[in-house]
C-alpha atoms as a PDB file:
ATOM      1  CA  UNK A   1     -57.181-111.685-175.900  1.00  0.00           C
ATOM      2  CA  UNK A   2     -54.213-111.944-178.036  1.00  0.00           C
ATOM      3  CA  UNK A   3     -52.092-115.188-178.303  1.00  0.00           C
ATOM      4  CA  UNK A   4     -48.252-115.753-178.974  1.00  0.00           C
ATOM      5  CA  UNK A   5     -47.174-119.045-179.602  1.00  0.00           C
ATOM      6  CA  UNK A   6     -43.421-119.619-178.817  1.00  0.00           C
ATOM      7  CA  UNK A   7     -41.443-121.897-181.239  1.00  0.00           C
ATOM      8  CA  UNK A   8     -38.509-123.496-179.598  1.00  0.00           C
ATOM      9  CA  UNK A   9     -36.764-126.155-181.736  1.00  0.00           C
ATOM     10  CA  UNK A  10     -34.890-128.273-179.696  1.00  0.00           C
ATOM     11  CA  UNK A  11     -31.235-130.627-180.466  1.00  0.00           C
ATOM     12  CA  UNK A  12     -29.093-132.117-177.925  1.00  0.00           C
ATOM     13  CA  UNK A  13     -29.602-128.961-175.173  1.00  0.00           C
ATOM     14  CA  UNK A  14     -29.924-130.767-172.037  1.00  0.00           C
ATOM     15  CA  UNK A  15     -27.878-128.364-170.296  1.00  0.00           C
ATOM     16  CA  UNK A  16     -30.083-125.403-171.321  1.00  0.00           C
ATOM     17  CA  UNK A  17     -33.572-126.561-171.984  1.00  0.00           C
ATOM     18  CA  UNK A  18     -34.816-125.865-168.328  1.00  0.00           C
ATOM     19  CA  UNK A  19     -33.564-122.707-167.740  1.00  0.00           C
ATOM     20  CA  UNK A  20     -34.818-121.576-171.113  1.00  0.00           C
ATOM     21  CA  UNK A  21     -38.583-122.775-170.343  1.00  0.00           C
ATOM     22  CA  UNK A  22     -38.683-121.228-167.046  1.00  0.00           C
ATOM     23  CA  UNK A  23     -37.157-117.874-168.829  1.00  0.00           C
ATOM     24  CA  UNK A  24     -39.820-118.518-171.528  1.00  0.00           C
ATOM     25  CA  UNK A  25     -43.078-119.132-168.703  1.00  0.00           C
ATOM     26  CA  UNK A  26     -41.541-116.399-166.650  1.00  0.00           C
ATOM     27  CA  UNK A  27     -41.904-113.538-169.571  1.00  0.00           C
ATOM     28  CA  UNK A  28     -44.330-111.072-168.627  1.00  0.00           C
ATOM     29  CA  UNK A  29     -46.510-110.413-171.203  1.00  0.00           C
ATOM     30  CA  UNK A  30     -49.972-108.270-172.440  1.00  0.00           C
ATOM     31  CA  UNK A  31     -51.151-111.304-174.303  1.00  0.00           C
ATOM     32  CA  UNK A  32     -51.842-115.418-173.787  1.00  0.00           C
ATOM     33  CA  UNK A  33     -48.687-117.641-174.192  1.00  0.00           C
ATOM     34  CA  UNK A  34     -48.548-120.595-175.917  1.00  0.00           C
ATOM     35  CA  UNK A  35     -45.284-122.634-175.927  1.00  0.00           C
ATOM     36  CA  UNK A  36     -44.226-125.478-178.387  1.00  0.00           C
ATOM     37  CA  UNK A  37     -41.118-127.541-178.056  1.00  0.00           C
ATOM     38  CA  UNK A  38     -40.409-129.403-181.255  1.00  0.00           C
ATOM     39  CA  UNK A  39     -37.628-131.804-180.299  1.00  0.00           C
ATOM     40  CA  UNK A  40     -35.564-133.356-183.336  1.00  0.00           C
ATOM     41  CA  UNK A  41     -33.840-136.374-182.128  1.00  0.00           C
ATOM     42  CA  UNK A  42     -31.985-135.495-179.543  1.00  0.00           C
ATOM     43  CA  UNK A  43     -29.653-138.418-178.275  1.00  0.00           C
ATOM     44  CA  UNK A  44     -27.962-136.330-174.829  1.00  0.00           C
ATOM     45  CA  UNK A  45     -30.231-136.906-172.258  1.00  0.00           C
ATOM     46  CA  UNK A  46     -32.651-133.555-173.790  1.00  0.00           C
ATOM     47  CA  UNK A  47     -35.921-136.193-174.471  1.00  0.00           C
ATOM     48  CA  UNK A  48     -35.691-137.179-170.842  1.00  0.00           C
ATOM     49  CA  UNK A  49     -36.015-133.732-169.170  1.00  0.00           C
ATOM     50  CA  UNK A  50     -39.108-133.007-171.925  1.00  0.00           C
ATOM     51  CA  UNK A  51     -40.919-135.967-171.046  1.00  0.00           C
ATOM     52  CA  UNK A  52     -41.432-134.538-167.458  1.00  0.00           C
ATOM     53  CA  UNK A  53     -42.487-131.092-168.555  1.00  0.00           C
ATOM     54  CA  UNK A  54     -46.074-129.961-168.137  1.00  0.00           C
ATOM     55  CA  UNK A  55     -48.146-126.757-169.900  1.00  0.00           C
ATOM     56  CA  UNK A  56     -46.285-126.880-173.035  1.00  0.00           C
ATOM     57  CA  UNK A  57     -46.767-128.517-176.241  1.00  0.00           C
ATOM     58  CA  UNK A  58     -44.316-130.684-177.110  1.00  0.00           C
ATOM     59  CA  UNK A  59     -43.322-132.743-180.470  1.00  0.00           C
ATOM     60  CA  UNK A  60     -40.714-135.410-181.194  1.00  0.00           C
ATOM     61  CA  UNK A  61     -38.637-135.811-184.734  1.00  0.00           C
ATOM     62  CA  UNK A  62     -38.538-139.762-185.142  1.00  0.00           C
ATOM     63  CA  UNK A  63     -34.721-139.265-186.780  1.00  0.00           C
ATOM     64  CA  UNK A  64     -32.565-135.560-186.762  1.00  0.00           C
ATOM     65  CA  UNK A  65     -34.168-133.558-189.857  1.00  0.00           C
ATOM     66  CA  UNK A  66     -32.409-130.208-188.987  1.00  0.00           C
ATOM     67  CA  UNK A  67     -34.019-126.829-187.094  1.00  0.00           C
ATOM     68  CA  UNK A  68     -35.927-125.823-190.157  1.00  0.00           C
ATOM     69  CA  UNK A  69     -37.972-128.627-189.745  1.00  0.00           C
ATOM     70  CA  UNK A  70     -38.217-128.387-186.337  1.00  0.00           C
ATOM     71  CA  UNK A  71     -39.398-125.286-186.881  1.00  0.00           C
ATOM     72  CA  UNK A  72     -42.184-125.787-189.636  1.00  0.00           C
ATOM     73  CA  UNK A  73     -43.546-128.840-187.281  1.00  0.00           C
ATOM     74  CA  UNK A  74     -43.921-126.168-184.597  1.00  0.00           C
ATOM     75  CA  UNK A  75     -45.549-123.150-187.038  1.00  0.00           C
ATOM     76  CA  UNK A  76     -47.818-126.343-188.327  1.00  0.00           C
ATOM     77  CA  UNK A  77     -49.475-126.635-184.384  1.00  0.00           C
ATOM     78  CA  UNK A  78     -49.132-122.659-183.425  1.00  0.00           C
ATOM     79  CA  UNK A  79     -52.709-121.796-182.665  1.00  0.00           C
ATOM     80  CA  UNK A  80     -51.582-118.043-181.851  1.00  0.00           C
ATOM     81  CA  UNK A  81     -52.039-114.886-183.474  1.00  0.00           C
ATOM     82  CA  UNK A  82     -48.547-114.148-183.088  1.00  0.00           C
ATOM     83  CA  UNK A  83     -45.741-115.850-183.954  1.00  0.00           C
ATOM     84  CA  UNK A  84     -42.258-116.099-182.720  1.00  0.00           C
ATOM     85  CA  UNK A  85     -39.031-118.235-182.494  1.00  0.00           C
ATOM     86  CA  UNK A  86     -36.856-119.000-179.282  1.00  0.00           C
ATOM     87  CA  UNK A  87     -33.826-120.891-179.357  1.00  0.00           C
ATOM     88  CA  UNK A  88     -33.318-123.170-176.345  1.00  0.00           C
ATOM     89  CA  UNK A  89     -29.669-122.220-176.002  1.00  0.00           C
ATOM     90  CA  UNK A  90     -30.014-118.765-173.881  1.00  0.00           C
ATOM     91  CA  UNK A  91     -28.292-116.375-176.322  1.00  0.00           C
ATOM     92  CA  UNK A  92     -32.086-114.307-176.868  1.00  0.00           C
ATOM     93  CA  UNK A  93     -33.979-113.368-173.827  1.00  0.00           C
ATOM     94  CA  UNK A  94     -37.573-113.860-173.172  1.00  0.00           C
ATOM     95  CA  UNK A  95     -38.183-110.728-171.388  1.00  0.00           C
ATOM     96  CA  UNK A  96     -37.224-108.888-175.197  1.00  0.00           C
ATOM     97  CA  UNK A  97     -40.937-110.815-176.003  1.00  0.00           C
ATOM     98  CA  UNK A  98     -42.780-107.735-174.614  1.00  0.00           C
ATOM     99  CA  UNK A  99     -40.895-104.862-176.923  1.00  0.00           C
ATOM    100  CA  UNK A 100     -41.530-106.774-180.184  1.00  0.00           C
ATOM    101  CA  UNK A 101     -44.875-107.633-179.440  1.00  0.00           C
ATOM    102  CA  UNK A 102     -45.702-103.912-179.209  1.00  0.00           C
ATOM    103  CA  UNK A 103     -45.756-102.390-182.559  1.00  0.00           C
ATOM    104  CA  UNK A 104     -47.642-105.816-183.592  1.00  0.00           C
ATOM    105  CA  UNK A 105     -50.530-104.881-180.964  1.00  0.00           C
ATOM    106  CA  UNK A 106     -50.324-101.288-181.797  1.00  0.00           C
ATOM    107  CA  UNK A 107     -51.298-102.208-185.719  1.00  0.00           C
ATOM    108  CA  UNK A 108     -47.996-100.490-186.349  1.00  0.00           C
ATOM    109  CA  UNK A 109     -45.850-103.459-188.076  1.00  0.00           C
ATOM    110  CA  UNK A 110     -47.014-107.779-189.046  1.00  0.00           C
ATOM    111  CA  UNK A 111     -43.380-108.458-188.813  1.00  0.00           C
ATOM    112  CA  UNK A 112     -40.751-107.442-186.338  1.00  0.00           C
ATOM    113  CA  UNK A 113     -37.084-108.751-185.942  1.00  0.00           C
ATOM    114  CA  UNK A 114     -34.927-108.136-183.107  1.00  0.00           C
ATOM    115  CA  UNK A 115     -31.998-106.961-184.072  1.00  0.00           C
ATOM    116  CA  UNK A 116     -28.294-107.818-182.093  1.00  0.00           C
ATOM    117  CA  UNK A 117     -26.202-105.007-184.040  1.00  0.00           C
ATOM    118  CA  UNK A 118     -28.542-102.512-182.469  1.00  0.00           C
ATOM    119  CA  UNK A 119     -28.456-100.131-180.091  1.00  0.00           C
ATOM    120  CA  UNK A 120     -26.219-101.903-177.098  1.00  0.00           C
ATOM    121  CA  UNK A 121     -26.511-105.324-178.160  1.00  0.00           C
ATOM    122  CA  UNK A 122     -24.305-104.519-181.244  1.00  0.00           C
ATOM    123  CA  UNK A 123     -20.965-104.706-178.876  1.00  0.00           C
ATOM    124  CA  UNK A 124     -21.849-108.265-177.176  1.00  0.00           C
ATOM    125  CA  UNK A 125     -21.801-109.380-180.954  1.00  0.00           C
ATOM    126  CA  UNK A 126     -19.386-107.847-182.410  1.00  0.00           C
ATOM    127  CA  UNK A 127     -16.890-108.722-179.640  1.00  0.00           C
ATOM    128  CA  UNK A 128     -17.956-112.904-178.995  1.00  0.00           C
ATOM    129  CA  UNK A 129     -17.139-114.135-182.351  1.00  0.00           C
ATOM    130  CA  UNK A 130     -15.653-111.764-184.546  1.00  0.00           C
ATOM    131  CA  UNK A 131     -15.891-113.857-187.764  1.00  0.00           C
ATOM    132  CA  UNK A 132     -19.451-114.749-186.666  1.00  0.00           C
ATOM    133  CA  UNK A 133     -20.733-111.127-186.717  1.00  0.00           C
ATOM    134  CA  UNK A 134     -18.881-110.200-189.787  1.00  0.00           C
ATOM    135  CA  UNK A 135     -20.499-113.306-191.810  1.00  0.00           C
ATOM    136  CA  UNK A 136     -23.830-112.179-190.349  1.00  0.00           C
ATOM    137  CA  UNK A 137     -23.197-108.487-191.533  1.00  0.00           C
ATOM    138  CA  UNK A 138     -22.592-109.977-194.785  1.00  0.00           C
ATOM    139  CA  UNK A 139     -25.423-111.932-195.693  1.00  0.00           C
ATOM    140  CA  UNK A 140     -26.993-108.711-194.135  1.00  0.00           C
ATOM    141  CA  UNK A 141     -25.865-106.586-197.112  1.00  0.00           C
ATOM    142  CA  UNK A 142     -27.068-109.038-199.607  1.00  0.00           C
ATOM    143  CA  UNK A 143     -30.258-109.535-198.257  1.00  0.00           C
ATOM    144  CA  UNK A 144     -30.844-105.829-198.642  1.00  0.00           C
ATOM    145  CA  UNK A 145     -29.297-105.732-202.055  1.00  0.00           C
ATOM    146  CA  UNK A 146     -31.633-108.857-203.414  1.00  0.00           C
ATOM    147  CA  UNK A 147     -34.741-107.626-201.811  1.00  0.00           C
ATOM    148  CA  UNK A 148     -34.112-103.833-201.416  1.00  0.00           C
ATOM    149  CA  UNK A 149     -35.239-103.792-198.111  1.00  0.00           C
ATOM    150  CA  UNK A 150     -32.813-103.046-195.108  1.00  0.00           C
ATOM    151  CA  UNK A 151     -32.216-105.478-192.066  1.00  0.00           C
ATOM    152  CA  UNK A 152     -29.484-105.459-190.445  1.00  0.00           C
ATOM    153  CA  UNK A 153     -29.887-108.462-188.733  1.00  0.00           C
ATOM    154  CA  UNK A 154     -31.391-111.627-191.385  1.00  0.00           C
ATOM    155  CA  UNK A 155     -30.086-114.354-189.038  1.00  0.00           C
ATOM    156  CA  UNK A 156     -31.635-113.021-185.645  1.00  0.00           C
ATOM    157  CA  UNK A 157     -33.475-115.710-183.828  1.00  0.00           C
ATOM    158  CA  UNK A 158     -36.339-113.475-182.837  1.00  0.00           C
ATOM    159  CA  UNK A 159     -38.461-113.042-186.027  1.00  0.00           C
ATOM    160  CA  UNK A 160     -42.417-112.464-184.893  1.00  0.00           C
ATOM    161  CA  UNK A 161     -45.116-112.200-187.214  1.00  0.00           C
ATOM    162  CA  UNK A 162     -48.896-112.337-187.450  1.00  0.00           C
ATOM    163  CA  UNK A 163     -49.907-115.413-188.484  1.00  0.00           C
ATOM    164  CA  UNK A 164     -51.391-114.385-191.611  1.00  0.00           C
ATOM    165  CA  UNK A 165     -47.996-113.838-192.225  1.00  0.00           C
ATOM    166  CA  UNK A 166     -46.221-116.744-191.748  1.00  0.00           C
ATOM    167  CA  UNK A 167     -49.435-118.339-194.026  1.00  0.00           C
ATOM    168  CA  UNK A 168     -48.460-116.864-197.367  1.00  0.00           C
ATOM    169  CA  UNK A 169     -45.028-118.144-197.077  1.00  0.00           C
ATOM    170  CA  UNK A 170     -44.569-121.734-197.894  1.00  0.00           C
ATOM    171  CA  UNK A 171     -41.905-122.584-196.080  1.00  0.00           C
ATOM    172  CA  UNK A 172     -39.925-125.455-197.201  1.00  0.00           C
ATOM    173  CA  UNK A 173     -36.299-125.513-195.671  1.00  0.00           C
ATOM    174  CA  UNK A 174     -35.175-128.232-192.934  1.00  0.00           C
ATOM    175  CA  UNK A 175     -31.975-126.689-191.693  1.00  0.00           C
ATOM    176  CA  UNK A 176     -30.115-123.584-191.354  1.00  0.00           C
ATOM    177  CA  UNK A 177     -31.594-122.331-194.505  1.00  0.00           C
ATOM    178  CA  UNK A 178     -34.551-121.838-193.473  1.00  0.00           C
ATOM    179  CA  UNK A 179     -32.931-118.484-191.721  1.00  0.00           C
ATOM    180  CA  UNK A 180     -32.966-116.477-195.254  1.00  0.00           C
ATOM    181  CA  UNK A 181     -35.777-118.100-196.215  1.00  0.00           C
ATOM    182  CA  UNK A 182     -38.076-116.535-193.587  1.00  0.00           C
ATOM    183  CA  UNK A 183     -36.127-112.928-194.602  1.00  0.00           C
ATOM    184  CA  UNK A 184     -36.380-113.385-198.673  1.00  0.00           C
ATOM    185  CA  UNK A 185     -39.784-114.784-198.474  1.00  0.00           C
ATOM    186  CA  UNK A 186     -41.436-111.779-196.008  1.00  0.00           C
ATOM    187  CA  UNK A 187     -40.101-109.377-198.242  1.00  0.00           C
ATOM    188  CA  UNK A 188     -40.581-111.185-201.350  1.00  0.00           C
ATOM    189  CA  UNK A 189     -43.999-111.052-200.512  1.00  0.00           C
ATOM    190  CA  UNK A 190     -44.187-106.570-199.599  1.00  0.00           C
ATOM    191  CA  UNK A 191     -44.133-107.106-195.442  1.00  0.00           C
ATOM    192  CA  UNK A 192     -42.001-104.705-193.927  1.00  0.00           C
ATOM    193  CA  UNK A 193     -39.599-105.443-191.512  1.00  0.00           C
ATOM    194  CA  UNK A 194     -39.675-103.494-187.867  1.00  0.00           C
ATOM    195  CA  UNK A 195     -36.291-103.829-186.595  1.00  0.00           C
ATOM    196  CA  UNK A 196     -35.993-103.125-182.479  1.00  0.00           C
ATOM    197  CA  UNK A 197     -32.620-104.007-180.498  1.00  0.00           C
ATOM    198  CA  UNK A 198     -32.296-106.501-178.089  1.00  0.00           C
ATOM    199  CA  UNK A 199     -29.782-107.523-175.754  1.00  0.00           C
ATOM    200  CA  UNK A 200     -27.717-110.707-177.410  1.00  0.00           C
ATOM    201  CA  UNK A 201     -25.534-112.778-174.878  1.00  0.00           C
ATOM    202  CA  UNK A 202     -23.711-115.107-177.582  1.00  0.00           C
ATOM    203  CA  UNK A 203     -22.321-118.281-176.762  1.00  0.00           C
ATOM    204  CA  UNK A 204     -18.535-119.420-178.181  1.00  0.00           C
ATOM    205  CA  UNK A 205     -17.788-122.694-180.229  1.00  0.00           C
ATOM    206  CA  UNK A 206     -16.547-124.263-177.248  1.00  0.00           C
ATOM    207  CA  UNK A 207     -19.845-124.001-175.502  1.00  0.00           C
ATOM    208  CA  UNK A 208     -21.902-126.132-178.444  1.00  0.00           C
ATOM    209  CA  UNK A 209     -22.616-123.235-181.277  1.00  0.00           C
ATOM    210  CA  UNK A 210     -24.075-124.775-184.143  1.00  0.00           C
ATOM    211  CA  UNK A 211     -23.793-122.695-186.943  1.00  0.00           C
ATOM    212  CA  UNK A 212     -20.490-122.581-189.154  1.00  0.00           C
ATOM    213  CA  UNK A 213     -18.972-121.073-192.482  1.00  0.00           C
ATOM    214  CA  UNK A 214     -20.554-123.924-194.288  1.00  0.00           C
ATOM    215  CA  UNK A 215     -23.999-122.339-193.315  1.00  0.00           C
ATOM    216  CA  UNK A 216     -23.098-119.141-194.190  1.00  0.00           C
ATOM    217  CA  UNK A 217     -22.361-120.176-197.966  1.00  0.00           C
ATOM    218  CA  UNK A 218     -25.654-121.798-198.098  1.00  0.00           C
ATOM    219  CA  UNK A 219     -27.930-118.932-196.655  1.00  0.00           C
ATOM    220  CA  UNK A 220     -25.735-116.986-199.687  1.00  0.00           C
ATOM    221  CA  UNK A 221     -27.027-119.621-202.244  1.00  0.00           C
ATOM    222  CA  UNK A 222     -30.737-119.669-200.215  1.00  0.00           C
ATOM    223  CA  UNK A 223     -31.044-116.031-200.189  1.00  0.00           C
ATOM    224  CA  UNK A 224     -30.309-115.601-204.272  1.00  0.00           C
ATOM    225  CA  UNK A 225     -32.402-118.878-204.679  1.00  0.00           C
ATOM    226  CA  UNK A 226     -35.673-117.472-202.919  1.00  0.00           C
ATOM    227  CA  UNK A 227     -34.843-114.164-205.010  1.00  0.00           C
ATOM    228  CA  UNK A 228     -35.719-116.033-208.351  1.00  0.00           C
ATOM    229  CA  UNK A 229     -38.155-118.317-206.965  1.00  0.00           C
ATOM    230  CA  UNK A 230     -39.998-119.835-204.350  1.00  0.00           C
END
């Protein structure tokens, strides 16, 4: 049988971090599931709750190296077929697991996205953080433009791949960047992206979002960056 391993990079979510395992071990799912929490120095309280968890893998940053990282220590231990990414701070849905997995199992796509300006999801976007969703549409466009491929979505959290995927890429960022570098590198490299729509419940600034303008300038810079080079 098939395996997904589950990526979830973890920083300072102590408020979240239960619900989203039990969301994550509560997915239904056609294949095995293996879960990896790759916790980089967090100082809230997060490190306690992990310490008591059983039937996941789990992985501790010495100092805070940024969610990149935290995700290339988790893709370094992923023993599954399939690969995906969860973020521990319950804007994706497990239960979406299931829809993206099937055009992987089907031999139909290696790579699928989930995409929040899809279908219904594009209204919970559009309407939490306006300037949010219009950065994201932005850097969007220019993926598409660089790499003449169309997403719509280069900043989802849910990317899956095979894993003979995610082994040609070389991936080298340690924090936000490591967003476009995922994109530019799969289709640097001829993979075509699937893109299905999910459901997106987006949290505001005042509830401990993470990513700002600043990152949005430097996924710009990543995304022309991988474009040239690796």
């Amino acid at each position: 049988m098939k395996k997904l391993s589950i990526i979830i990079p973890v920083f300072n979510e102590v408020k979240t971090v239960r619900t989203i395992l039990k969301r994550v071990q509560n997915a239904r799912l056609p294949v095995k599931k293996e879960i990896i929490i790759v916790d980089d120095f967090s100082t809230d309280g997060t490190r306690d709750i992990l310490k008591k968890l059983k039937g996941v893998k789990i992985f501790y940053h010495p100092k805070n190296r940024g969610k990149g990282a935290a995700l290339r220590t988790g893709f370094e231990h992923a023993t599954g077929d399939i690969i995906t990414i969860q973020d521990a701070d319950l804007e994706y849905n497990p239960q979406e697991y299931a829809k993206l997995l099937k055009p992987i199992l089907e031999g139909k796509a290696e790579v699928v996205y989930g995409s929040r300006f899809k279908g219904r999801a594009f209204s919970y976007q559009a309407l939490a953080i306006p300037t949010h969703y219009i950065g994201n549409r932005f850097l969007s466009l220019v993926t598409t433009l660089l790499y003449g491929q169309w997403v719509s979505d280069m900043e989802t959290c849910y990317k899956m791949f095979t894993k003979e995927v995610l082994q040609t890429l070389n991936l080298k960022g340690n924090r936000f960047e490591i967003e476009p570098e995922i994109t530019g590198k799969i289709m640097k490299k001829g993979f075509k992206i699937l893109e299905l729509p999910i459901i997106y419940h987006p949290r505001k600034w005042n509830e401990g979002k993470k990513i700002n303008w600043r990152d949005g300038v430097k996924a710009l810079y990543y995304l022309m960056k991988y474009r040239i080079r690796d």
